[in-house]
Protein backbone atom coordinates (compact mmCIF):
# COMPACT_ATOMS: atom_id res chain seq x y z
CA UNK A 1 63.11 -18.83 -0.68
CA UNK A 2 63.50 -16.32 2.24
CA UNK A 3 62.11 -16.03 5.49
CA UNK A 4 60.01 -12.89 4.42
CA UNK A 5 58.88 -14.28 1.67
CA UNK A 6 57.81 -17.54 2.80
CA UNK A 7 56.00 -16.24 5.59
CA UNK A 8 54.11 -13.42 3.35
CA UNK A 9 53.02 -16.57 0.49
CA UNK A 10 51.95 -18.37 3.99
CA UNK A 11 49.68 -15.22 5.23
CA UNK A 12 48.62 -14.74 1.98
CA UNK A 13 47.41 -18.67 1.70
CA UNK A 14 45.97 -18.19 5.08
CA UNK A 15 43.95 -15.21 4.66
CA UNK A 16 42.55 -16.58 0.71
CA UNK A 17 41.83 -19.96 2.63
CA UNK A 18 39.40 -17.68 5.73
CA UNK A 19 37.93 -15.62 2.55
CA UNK A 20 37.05 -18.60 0.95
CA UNK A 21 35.41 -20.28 4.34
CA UNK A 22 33.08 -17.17 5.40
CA UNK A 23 32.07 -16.40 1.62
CA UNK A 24 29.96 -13.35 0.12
CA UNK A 25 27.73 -11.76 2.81
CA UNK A 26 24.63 -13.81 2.56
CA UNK A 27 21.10 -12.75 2.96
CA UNK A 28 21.52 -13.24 6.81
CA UNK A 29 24.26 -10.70 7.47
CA UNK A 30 23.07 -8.23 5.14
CA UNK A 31 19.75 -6.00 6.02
CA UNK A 32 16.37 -6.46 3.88
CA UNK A 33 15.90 -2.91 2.63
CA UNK A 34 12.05 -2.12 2.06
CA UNK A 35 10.30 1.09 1.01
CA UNK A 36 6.84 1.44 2.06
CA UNK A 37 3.70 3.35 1.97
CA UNK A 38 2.49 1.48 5.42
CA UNK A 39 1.75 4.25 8.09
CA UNK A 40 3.86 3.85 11.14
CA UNK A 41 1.44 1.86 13.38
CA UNK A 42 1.64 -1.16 11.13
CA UNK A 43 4.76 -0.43 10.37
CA UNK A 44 6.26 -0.99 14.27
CA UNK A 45 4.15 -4.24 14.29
CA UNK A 46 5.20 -6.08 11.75
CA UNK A 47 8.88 -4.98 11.63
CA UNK A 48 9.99 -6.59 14.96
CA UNK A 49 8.11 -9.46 14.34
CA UNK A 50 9.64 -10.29 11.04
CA UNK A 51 13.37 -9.86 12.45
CA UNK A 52 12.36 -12.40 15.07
CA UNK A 53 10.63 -14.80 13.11
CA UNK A 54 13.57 -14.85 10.30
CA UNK A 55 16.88 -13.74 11.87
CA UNK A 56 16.82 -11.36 9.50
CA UNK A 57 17.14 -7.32 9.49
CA UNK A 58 15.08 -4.78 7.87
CA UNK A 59 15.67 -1.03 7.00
CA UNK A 60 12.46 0.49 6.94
CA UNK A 61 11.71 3.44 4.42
CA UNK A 62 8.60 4.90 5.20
CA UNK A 63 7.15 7.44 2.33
CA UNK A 64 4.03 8.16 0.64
CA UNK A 65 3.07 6.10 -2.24
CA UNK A 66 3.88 8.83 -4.48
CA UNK A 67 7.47 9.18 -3.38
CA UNK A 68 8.02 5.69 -2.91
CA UNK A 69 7.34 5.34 -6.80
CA UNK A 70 9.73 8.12 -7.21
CA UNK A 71 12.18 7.11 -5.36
CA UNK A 72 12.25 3.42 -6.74
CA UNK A 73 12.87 4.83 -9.88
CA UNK A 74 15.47 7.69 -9.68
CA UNK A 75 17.33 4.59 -8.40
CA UNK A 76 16.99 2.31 -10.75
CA UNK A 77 20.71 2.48 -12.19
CA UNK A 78 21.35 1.25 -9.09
CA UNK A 79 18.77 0.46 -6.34
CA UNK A 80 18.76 0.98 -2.84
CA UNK A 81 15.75 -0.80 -1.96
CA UNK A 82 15.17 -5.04 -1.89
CA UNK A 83 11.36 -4.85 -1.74
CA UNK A 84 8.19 -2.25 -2.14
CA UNK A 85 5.66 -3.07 0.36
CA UNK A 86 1.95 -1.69 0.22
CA UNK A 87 1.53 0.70 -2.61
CA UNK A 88 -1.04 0.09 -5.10
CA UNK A 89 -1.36 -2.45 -7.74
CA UNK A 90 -1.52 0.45 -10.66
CA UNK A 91 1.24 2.42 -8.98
CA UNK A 92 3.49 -1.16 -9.16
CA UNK A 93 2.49 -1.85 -12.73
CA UNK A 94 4.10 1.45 -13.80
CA UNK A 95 7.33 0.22 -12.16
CA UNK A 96 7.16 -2.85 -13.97
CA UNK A 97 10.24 -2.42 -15.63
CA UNK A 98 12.17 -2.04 -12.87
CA UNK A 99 10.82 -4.59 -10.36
CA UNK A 100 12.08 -8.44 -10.63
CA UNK A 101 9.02 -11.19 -11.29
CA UNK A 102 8.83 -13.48 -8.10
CA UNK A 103 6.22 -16.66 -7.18
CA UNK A 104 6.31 -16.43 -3.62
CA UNK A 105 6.34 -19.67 -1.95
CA UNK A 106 2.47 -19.78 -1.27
CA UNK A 107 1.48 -18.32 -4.75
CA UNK A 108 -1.10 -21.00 -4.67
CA UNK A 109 -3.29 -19.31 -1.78
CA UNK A 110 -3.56 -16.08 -3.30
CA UNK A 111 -7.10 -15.29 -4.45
CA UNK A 112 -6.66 -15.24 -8.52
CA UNK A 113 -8.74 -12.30 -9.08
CA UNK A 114 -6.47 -9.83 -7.38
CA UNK A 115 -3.19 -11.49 -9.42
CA UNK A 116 -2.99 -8.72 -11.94
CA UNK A 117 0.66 -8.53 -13.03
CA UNK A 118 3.49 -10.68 -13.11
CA UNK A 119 5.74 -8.37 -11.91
CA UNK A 120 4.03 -7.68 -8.44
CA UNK A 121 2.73 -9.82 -6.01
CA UNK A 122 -1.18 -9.04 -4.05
CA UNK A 123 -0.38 -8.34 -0.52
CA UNK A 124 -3.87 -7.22 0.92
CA UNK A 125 -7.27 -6.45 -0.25
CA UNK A 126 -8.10 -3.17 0.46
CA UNK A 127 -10.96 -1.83 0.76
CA UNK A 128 -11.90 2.08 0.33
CA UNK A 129 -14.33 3.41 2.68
CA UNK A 130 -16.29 6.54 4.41
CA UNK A 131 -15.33 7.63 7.25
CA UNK A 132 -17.78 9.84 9.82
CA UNK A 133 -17.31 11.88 12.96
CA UNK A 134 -20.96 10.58 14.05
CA UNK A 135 -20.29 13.56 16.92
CA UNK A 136 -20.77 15.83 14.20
CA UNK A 137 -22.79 13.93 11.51
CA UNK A 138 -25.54 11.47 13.08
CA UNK A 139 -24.68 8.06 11.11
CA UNK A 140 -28.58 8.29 9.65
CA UNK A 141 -27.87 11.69 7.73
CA UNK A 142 -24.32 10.71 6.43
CA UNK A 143 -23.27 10.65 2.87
CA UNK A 144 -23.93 6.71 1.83
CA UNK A 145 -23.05 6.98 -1.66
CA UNK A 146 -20.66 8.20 -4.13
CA UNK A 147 -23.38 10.36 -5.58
CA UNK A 148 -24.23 12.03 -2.16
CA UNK A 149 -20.74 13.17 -1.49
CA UNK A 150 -21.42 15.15 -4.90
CA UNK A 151 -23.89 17.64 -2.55
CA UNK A 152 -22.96 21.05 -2.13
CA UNK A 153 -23.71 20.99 1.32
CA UNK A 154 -20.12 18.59 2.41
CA UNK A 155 -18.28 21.61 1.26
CA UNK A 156 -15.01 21.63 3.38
CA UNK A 157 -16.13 18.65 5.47
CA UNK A 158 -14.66 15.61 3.19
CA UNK A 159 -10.75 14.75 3.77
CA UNK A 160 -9.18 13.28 0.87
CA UNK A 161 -5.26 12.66 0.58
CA UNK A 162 -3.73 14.00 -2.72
CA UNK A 163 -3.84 12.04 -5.77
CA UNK A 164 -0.70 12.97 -6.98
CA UNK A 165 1.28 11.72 -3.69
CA UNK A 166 -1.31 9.30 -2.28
CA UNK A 167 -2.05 5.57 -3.53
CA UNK A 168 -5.31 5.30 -1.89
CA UNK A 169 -6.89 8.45 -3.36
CA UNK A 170 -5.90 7.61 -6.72
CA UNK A 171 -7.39 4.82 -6.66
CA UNK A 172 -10.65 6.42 -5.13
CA UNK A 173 -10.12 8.81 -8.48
CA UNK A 174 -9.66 5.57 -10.50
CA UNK A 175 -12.85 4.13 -8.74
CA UNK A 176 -15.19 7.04 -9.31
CA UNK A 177 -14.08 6.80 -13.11
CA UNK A 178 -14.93 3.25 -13.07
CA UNK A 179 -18.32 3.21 -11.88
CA UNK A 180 -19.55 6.56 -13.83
CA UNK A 181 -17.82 6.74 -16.48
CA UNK A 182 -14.35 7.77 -17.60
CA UNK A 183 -15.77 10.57 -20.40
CA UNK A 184 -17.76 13.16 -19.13
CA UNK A 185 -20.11 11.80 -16.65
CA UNK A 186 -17.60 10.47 -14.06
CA UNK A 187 -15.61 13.25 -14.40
CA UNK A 188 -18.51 15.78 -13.40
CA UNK A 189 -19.24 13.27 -10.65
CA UNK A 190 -15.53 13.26 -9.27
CA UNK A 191 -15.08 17.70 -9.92
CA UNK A 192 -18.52 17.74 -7.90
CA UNK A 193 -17.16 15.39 -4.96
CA UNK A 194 -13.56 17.13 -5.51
CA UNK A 195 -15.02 21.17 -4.76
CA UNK A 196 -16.24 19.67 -1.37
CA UNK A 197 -11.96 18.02 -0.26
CA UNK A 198 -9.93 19.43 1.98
CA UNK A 199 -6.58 18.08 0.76
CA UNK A 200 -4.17 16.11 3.49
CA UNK A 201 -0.61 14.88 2.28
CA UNK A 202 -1.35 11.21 3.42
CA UNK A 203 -4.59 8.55 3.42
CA UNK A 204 -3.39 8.31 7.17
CA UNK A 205 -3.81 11.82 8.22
CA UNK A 206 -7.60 11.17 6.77
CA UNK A 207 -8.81 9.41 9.58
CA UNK A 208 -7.57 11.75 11.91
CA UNK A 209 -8.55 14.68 11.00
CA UNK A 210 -12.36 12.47 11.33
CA UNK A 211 -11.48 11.72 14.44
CA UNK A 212 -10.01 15.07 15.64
CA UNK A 213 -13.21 16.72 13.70
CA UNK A 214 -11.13 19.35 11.60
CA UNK A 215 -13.36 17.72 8.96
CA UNK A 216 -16.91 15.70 9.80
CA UNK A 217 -15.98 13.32 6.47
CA UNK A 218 -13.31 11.00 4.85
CA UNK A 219 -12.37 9.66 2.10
CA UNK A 220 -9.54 6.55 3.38
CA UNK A 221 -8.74 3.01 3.67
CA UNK A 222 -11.20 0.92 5.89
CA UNK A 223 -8.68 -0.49 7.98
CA UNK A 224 -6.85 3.18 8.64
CA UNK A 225 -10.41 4.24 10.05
CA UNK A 226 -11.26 1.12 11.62
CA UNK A 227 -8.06 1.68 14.28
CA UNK A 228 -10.18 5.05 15.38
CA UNK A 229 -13.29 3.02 15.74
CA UNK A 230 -11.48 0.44 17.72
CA UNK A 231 -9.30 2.87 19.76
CA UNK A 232 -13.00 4.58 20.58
CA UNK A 233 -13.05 7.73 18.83
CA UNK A 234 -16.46 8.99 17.30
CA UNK A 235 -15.78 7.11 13.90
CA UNK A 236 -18.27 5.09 12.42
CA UNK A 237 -17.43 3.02 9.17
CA UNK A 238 -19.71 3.62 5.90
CA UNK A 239 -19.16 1.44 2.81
CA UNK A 240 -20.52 3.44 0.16
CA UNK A 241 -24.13 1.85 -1.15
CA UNK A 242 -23.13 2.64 -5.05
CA UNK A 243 -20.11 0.81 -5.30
CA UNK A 244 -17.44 -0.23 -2.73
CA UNK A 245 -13.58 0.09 -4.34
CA UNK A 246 -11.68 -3.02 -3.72
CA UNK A 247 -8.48 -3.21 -4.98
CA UNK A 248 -5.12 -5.37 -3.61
CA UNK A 249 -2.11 -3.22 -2.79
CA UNK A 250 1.02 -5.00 -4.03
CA UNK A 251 4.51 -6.34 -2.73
CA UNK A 252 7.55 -6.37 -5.34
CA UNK A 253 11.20 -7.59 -5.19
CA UNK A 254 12.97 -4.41 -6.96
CA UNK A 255 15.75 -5.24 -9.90
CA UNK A 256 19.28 -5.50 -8.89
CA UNK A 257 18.43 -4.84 -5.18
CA UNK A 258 20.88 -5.13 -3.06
CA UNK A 259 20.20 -8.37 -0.92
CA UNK A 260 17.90 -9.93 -3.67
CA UNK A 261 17.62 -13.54 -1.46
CA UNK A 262 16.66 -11.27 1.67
CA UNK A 263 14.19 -9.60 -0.51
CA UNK A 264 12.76 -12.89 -1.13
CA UNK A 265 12.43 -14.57 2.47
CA UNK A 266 10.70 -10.66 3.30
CA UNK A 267 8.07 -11.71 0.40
CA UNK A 268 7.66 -15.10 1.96
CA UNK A 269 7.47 -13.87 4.89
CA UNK A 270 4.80 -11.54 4.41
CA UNK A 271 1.99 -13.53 2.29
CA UNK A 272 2.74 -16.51 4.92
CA UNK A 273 -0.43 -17.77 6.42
CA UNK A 274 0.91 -16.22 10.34
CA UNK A 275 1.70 -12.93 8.57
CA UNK A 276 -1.48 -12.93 7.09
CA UNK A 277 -3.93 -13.60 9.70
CA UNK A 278 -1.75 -10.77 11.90
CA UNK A 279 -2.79 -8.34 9.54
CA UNK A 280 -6.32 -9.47 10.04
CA UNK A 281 -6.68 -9.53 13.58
CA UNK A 282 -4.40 -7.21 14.90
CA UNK A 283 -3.92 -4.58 12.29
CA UNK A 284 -7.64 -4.74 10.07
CA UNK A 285 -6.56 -5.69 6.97
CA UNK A 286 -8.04 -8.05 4.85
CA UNK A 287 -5.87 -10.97 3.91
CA UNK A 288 -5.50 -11.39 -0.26
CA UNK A 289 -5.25 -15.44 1.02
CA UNK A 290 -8.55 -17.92 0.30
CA UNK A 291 -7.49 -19.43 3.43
CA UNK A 292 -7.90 -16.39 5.92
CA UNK A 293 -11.08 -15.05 7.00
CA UNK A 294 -11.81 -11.34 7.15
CA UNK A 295 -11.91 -9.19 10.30
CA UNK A 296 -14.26 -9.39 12.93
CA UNK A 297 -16.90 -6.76 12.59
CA UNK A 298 -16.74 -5.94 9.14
CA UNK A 299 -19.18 -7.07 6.65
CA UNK A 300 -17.80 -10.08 4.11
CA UNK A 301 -16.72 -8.36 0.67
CA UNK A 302 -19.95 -10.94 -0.64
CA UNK A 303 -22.26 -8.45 0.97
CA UNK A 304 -21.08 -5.47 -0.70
CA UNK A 305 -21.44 -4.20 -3.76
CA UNK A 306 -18.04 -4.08 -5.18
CA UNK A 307 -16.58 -2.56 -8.12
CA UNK A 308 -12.46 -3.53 -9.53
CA UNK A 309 -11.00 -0.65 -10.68
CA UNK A 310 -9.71 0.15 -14.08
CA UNK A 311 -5.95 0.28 -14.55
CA UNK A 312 -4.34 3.82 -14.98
CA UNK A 313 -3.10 3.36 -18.42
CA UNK A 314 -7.12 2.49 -19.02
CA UNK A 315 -8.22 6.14 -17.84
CA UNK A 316 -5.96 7.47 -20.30
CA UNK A 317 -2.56 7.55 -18.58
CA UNK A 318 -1.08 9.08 -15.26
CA UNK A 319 -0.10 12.36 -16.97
CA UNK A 320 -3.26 12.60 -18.08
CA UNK A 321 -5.19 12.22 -14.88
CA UNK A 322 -2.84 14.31 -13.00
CA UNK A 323 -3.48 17.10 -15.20
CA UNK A 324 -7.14 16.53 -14.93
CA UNK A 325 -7.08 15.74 -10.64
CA UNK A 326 -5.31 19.31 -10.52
CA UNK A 327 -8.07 21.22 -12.71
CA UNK A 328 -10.41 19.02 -10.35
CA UNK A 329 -8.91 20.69 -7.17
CA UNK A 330 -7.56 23.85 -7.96
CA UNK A 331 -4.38 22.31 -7.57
């Protein structure tokens, strides 16, 4: 054998033998990709604090739950994304077929009623609230009630994000359907409330536009109006008398992702107990764990009258309920 030769076979040897020492790129060199409905607040909490705790990195796609949805499945040949954080339960049950069943490691601590589908995993119980510029309502004359917000008189003065890009408002959709009716009665009651929206493109922009008093009213999540109570704006908090919506938004390890095991440790992660009581204390969420309290402040979920939402395909199907949201608005 030649020189040449010999000392290719020996590079060749060398360079198999390093290959076969560093391996595939684990879970620790590659990035956790998640797509996410969070708004950015929560977002640039939890982010930095995840990469620390793990040794991990995480790509952040932030989008409405809408898009999100969309997104997840125009790439479902061949995903982008490892996990979906914080859209709704229904929204994730529709992408059951292309999200990849996982027991987190603390599946036991998750509250049982909120477990809904195998392929998804609770993340938080969220709760669906009023919110009220008391600078331009007074607190004792506010809407309380589903049925008020049906009066003629919170024309133009209740913010509501778009069903048909938002999460949260479908679900306040799916919850006015629930507690009056999914024929004719609940959808009266939801055209009534529906005349009086001025439409925003996110349940985030809600609060604000409370707080900034472009409307007196909103329709949003309790802990996206809680921030503007706590950051001092005139916001006061009304859970509605009739029936409060309480439904978990989900977390979901997507099919085929491309750093499945980092998907995994990000699920861990998140449902941990530490993770959980963060979202609690510092970012108003309530935990979907039976060993976290709730936040400070806000009544226990025991003291309200709540009502569990029924499931999309229930109402008849999302092309269906699109088609009568849009009639609803004018849309």
């Amino acid at each position: 054998m030649n020189f040449r030769k010999r000392t290719f076979l020996t590079l060749a040897a060398t360079l198999v033998a390093s290959v076969s020492l560093i391996g595939p790129a684990s879970a620790q060199d590659k990035p956790v990709v998640v797509y996410t409905a969070h708004i950015s607040s929560i977002v640039d909490k939890l982010i930095p604090v995840f990469e620390k705790e793990t040794g991990l990195k995480a790509e952040v796609v932030k989008l409405s739950s809408g898009d999100v949805a969309k997104r997840a499945k125009a790439e479902s040949g061949r995903p982008a994304a490892d996990v979906i954080l914080s859209i709704s339960g229904s929204a994730l049950t529709e992408l059951a077929p292309i999200l990849q069943p996982y027991a987190p490691k603390d599946a036991d601590k998750i509250n049982k009623t909120f477990v809904i589908d195998p392929s998804w995993t609770p993340y938080t119980s969220v709760v669906y609230v009023l919110a009220v510029n008391t600078g331009m309502v007074p607190l004792a004359k506010a809407p309380k009630s589903w049925a008020d917000l049906t009066d003629t008189k919170w024309q133009g003065q209740i913010a509501s994000a778009r069903a048909d890009n938002s999460g949260s408002a479908m679900q306040q959709l799916q919850g006015v359907l629930t507690l009056f009716g999914d024929k004719d009665k609940g959808w009266d009651t939801y055209n009534k409330i529906a005349r009086n929206f001025v439409l925003t493109d996110s349940s985030g922009a809600v609060s604000r536009y409370v707080a900034d008093g472009e409307t007196s009213l909103g329709l949003t999540l309790e802990d996206n109006a809680l921030q503007y109570v706590q950051g001092g704006a005139p916001v006061s908090i009304v859970h509605m008398s009739d029936g409060v919506i309480v439904s978990p938004d989900g977390i979901a390890l997507v099919k085929g992702g491309p750093n499945p095991d980092g998907g995994k440790r990000f699920i861990d992660w998140a449902l941990s107990k530490t993770t959980q009581e963060m979202l609690v204390k510092e970012l108003g969420r309530r935990s979907v764990r039976t060993d976290v309290a709730g936040p400070k402040g806000l009544p226990n979920l025991s003291e309200l009258k709540t009502v569990s939402v029924k499931s999309i395909a229930e109402l008849g199907g999302q092309e269906a309920l699109m088609a009568k949201w849009r009639a609803a608005t004018g849309q």
